[in-house]
N, C-alpha and C. Protein backbone atom coordinates (compact mmCIF):
# COMPACT_ATOMS: atom_id res chain seq x y z
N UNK A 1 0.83 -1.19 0.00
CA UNK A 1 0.00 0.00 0.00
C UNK A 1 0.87 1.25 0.00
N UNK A 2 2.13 1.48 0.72
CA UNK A 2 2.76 2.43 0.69
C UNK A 2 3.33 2.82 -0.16
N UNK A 3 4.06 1.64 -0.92
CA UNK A 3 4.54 1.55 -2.54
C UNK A 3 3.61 2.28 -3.64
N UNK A 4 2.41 2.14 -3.61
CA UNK A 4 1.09 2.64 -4.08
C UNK A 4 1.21 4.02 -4.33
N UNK A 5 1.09 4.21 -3.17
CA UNK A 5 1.13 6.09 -2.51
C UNK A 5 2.19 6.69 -2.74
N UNK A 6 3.18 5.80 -2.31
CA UNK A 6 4.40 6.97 -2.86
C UNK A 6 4.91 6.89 -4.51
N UNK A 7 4.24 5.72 -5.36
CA UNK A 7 4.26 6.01 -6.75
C UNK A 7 3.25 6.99 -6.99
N UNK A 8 1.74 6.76 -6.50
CA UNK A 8 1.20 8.46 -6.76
C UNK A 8 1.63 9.44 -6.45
N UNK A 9 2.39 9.76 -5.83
CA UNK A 9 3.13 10.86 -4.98
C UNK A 9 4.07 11.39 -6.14
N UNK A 10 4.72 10.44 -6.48
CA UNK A 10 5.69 10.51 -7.33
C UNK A 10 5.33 10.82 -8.91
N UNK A 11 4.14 10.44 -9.20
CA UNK A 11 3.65 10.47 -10.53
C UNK A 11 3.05 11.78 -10.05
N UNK A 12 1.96 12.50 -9.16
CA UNK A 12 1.90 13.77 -9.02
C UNK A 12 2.65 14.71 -8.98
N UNK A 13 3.88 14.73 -8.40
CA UNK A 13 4.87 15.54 -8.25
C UNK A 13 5.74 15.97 -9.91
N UNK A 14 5.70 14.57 -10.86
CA UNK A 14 6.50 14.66 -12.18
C UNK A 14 5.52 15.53 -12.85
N UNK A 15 4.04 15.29 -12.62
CA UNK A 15 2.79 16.19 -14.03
C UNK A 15 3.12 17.38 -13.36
N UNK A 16 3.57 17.75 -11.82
CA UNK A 16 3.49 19.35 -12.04
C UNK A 16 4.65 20.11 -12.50
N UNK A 17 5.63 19.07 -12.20
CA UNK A 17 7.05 19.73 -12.38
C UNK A 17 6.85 20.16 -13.75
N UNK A 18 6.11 19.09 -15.21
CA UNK A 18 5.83 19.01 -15.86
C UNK A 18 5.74 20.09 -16.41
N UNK A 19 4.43 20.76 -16.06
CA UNK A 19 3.10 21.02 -16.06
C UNK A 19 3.91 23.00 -15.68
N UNK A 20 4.83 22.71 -14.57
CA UNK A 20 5.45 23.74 -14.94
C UNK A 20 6.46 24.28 -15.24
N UNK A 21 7.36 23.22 -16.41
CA UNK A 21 7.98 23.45 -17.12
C UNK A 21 7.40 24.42 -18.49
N UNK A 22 5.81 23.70 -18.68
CA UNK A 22 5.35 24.31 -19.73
C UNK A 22 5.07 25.52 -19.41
N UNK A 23 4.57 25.77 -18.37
CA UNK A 23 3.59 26.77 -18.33
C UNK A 23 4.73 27.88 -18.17
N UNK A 24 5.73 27.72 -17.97
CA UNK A 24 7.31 29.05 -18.03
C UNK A 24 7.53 28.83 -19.96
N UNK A 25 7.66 27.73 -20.52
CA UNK A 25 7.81 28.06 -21.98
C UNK A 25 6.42 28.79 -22.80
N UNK A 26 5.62 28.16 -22.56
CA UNK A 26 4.40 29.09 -23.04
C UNK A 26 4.49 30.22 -22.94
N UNK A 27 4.50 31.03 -21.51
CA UNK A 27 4.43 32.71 -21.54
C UNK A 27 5.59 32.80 -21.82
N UNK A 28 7.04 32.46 -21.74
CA UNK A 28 7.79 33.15 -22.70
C UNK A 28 8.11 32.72 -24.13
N UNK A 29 6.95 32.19 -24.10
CA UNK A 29 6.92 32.09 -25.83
C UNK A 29 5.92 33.17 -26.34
N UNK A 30 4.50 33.63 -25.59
CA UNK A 30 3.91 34.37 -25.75
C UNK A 30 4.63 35.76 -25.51
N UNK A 31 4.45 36.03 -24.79
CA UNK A 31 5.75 37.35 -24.46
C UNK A 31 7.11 37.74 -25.76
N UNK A 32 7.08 36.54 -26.37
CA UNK A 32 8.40 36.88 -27.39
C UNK A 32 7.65 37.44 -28.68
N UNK A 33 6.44 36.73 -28.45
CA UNK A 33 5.37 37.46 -29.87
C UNK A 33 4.69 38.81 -29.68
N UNK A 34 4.36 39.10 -28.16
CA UNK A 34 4.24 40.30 -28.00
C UNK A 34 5.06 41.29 -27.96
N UNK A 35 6.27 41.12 -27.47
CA UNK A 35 7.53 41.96 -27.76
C UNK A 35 7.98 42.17 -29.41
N UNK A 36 7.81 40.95 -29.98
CA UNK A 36 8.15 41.40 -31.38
C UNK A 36 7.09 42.26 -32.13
N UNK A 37 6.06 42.03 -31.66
CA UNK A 37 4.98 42.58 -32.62
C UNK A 37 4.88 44.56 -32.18
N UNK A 38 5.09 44.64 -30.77
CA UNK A 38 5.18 45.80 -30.21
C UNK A 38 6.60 46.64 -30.94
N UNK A 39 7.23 46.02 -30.90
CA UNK A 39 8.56 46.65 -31.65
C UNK A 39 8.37 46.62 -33.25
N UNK A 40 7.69 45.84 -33.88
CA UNK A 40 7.88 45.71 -35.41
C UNK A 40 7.83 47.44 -36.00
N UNK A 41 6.84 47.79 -35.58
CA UNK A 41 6.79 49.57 -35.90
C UNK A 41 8.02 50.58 -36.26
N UNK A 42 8.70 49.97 -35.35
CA UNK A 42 10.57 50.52 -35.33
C UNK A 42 10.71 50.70 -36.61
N UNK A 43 10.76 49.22 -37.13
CA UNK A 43 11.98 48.29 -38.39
C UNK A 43 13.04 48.56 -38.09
N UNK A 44 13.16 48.51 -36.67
CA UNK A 44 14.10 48.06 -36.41
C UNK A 44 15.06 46.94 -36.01
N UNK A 45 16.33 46.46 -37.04
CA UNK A 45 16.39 44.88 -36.94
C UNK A 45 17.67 45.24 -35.96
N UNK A 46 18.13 45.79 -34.81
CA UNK A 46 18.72 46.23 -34.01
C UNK A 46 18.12 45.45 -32.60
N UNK A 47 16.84 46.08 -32.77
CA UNK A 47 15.95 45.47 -31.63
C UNK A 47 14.86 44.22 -31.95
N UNK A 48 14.92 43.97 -33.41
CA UNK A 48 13.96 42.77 -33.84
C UNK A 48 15.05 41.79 -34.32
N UNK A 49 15.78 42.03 -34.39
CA UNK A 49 17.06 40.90 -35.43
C UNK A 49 16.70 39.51 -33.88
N UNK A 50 17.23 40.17 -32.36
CA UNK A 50 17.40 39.10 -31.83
C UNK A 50 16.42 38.57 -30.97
N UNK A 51 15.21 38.99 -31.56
CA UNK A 51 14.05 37.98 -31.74
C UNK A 51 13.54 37.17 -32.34
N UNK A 52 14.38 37.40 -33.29
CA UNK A 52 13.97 36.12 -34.52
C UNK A 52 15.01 35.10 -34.24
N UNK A 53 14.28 33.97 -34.72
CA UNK A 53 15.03 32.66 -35.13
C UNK A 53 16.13 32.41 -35.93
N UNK A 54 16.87 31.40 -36.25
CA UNK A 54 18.24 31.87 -37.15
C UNK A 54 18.12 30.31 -37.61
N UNK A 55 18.91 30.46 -38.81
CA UNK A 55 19.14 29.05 -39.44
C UNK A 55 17.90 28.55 -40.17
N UNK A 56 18.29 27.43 -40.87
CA UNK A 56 16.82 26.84 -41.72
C UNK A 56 16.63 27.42 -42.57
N UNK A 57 15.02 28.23 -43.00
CA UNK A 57 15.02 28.55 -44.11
C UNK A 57 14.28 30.03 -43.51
N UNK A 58 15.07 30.60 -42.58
CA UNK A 58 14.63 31.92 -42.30
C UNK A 58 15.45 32.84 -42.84
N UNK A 59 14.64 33.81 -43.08
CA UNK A 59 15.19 35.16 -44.18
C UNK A 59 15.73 35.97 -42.96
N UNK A 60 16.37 36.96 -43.61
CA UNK A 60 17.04 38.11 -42.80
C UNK A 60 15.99 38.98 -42.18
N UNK A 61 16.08 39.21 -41.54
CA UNK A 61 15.65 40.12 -40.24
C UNK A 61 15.01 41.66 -41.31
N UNK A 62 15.66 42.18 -41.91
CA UNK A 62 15.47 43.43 -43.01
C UNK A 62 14.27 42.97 -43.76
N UNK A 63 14.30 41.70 -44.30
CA UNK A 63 13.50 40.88 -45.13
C UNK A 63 12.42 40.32 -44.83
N UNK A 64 12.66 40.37 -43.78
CA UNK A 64 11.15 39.91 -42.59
C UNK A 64 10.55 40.88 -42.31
N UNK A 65 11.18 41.97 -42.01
CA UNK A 65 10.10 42.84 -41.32
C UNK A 65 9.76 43.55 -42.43
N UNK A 66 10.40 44.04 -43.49
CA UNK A 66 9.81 44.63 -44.83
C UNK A 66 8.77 43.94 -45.25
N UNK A 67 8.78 42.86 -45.56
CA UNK A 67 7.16 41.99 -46.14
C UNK A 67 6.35 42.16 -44.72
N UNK A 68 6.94 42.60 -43.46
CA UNK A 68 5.38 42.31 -42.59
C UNK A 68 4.35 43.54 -42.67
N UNK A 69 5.56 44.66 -42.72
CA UNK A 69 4.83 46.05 -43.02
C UNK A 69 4.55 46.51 -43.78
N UNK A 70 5.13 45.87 -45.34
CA UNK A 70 4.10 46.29 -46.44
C UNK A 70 3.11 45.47 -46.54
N UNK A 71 2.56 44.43 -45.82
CA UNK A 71 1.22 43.99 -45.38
C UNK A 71 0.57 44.47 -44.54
N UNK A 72 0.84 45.55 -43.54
CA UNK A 72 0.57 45.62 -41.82
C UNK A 72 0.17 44.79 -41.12
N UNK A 73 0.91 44.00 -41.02
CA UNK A 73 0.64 42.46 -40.79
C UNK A 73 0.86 43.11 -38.92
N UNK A 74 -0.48 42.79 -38.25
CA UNK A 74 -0.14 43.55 -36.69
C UNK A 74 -0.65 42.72 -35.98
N UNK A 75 -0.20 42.13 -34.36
CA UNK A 75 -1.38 41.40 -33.89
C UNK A 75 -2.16 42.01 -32.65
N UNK A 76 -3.60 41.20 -32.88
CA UNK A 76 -4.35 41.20 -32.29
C UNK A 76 -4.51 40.84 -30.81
N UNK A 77 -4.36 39.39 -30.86
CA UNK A 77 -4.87 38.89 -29.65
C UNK A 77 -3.67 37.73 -30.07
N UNK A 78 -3.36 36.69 -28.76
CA UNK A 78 -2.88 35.30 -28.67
C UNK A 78 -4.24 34.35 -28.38
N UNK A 79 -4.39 33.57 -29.20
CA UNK A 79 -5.41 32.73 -28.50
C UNK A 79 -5.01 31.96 -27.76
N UNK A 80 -3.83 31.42 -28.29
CA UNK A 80 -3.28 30.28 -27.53
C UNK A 80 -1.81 29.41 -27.45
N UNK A 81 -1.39 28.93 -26.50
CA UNK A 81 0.50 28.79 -27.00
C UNK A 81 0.60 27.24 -26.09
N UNK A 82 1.17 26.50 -27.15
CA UNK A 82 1.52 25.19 -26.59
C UNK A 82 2.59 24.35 -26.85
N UNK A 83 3.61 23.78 -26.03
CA UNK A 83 4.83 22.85 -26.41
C UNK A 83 4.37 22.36 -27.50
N UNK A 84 5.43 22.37 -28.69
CA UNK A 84 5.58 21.78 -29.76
C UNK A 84 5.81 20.04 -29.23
N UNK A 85 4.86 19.34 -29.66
CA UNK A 85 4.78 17.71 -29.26
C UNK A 85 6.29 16.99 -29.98
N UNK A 86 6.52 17.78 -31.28
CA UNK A 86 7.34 17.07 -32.10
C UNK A 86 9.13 17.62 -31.17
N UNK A 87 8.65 18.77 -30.66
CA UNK A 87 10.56 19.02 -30.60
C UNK A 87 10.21 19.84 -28.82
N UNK A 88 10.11 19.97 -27.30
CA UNK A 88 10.17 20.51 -26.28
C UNK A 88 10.89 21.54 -25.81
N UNK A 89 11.82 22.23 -27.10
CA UNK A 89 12.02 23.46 -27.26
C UNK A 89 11.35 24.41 -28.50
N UNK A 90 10.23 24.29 -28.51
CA UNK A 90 9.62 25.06 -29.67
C UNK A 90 7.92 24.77 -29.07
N UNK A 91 7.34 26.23 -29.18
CA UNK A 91 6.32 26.42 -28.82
C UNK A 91 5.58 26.96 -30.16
N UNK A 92 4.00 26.43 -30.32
CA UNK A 92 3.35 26.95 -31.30
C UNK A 92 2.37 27.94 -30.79
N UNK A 93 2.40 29.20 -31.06
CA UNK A 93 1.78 30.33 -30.42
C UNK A 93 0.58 30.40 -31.79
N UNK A 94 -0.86 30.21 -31.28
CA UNK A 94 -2.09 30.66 -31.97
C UNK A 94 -2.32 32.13 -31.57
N UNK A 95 -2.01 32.90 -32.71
CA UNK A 95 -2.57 34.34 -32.71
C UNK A 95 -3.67 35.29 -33.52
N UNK A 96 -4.41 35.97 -33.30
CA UNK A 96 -4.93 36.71 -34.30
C UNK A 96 -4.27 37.56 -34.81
N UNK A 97 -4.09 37.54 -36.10
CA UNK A 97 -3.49 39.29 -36.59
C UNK A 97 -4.56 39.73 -37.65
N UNK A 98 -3.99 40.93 -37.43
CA UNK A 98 -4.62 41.64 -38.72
C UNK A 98 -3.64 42.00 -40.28
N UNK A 99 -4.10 41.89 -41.38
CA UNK A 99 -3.40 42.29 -42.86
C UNK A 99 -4.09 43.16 -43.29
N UNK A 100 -3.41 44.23 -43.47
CA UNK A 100 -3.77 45.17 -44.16
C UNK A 100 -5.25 45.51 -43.44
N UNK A 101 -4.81 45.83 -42.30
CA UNK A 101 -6.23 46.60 -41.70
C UNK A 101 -7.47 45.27 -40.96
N UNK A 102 -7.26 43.81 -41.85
CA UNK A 102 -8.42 42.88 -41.61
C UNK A 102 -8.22 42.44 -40.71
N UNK A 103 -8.94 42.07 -40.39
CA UNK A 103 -8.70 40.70 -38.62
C UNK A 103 -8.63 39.62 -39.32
N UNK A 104 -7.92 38.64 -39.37
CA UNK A 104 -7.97 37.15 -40.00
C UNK A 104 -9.00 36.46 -39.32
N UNK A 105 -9.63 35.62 -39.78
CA UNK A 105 -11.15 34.55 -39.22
C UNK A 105 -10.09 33.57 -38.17
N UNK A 106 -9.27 33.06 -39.16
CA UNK A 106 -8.53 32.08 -38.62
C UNK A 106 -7.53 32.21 -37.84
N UNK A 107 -6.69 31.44 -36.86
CA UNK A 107 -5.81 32.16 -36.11
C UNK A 107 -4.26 31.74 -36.99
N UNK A 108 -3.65 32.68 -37.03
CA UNK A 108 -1.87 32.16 -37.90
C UNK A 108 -1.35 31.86 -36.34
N UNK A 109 -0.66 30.69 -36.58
CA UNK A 109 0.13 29.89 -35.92
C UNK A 109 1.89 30.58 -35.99
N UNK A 110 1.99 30.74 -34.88
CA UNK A 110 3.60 31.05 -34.80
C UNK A 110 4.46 30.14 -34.34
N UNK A 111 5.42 30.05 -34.82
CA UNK A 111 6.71 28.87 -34.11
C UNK A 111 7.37 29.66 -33.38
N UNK A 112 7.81 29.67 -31.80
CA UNK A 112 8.43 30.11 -31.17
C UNK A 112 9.76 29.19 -30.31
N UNK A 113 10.88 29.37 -30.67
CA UNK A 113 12.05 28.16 -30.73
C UNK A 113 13.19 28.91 -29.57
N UNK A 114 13.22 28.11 -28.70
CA UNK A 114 14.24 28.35 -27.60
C UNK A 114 15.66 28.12 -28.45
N UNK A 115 16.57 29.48 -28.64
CA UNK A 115 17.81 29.05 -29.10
C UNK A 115 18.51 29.87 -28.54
N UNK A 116 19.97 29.94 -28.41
CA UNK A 116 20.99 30.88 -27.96
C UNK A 116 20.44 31.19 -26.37
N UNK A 117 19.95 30.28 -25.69
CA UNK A 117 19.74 30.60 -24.50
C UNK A 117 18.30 31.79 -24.42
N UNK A 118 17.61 31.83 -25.64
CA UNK A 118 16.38 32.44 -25.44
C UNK A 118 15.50 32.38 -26.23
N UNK A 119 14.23 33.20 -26.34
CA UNK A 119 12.95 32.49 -26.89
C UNK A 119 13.05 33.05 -28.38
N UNK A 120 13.19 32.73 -29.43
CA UNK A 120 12.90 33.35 -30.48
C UNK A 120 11.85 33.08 -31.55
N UNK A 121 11.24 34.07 -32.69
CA UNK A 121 9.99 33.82 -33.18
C UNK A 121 10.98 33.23 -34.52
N UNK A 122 9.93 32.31 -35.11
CA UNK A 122 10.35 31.80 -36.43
C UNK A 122 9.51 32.11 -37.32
N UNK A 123 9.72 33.07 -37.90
CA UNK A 123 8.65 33.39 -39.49
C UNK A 123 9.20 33.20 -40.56
């Protein structure tokens, strides 16, 4: 019986540690989309360069934020941000934005990727 209890004990204690591992990557995965989106106005890639992601098939920082603002690509709201199942350093942030003035119906999905020791957005 004690064996019992202290495996529940033990299995309770791992879902929260868990539980708040995520819940520290989520808001600073959310937080990295609100910081970038608050700064995009700048164009400045001084203060947006090291928010973005690096490597793969991401464009330059100049190149990113030029296509976001000749869209006014701005956001709205986060609906929602959750550990990436496939990789536990990469969070998928559900956001509303707006283009060119519209609110999107649907929410665009952001990749938000822990690298260099911090949270960065991948567009």
């Amino acid at each position: 019986m004690r064996s019992a209890r202290a495996w529940g004990l033990g299995l309770a204690l791992a879902t929260l540690a868990c539980s708040s591992s995520e819940t520290r990557k989520t808001e600073a995965a959310r937080s990295t989309v609100r910081a970038f989106f608050s700064a995009l106005p700048s164009a400045d890639c001084g203060t947006l360069g090291p928010m973005l992601a690096t490597g793969g098939s991401a464009k330059p920082c100049e190149d990113t934020v030029r296509e976001l603002l000749e869209h006014r690509i701005e956001l709205v709201d986060i609906v929602s941000a959750q550990v990436d199942g496939r990789t536990p350093d990469a969070v998928l942030v559900q956001a509303r934005v707006a283009r060119d003035g519209a609110v999107r119906e649907e929410p665009f999905i952001l990749r938000v990727e822990q690298q260099g020791g911090g949270w960065k957005l991948r567009l």
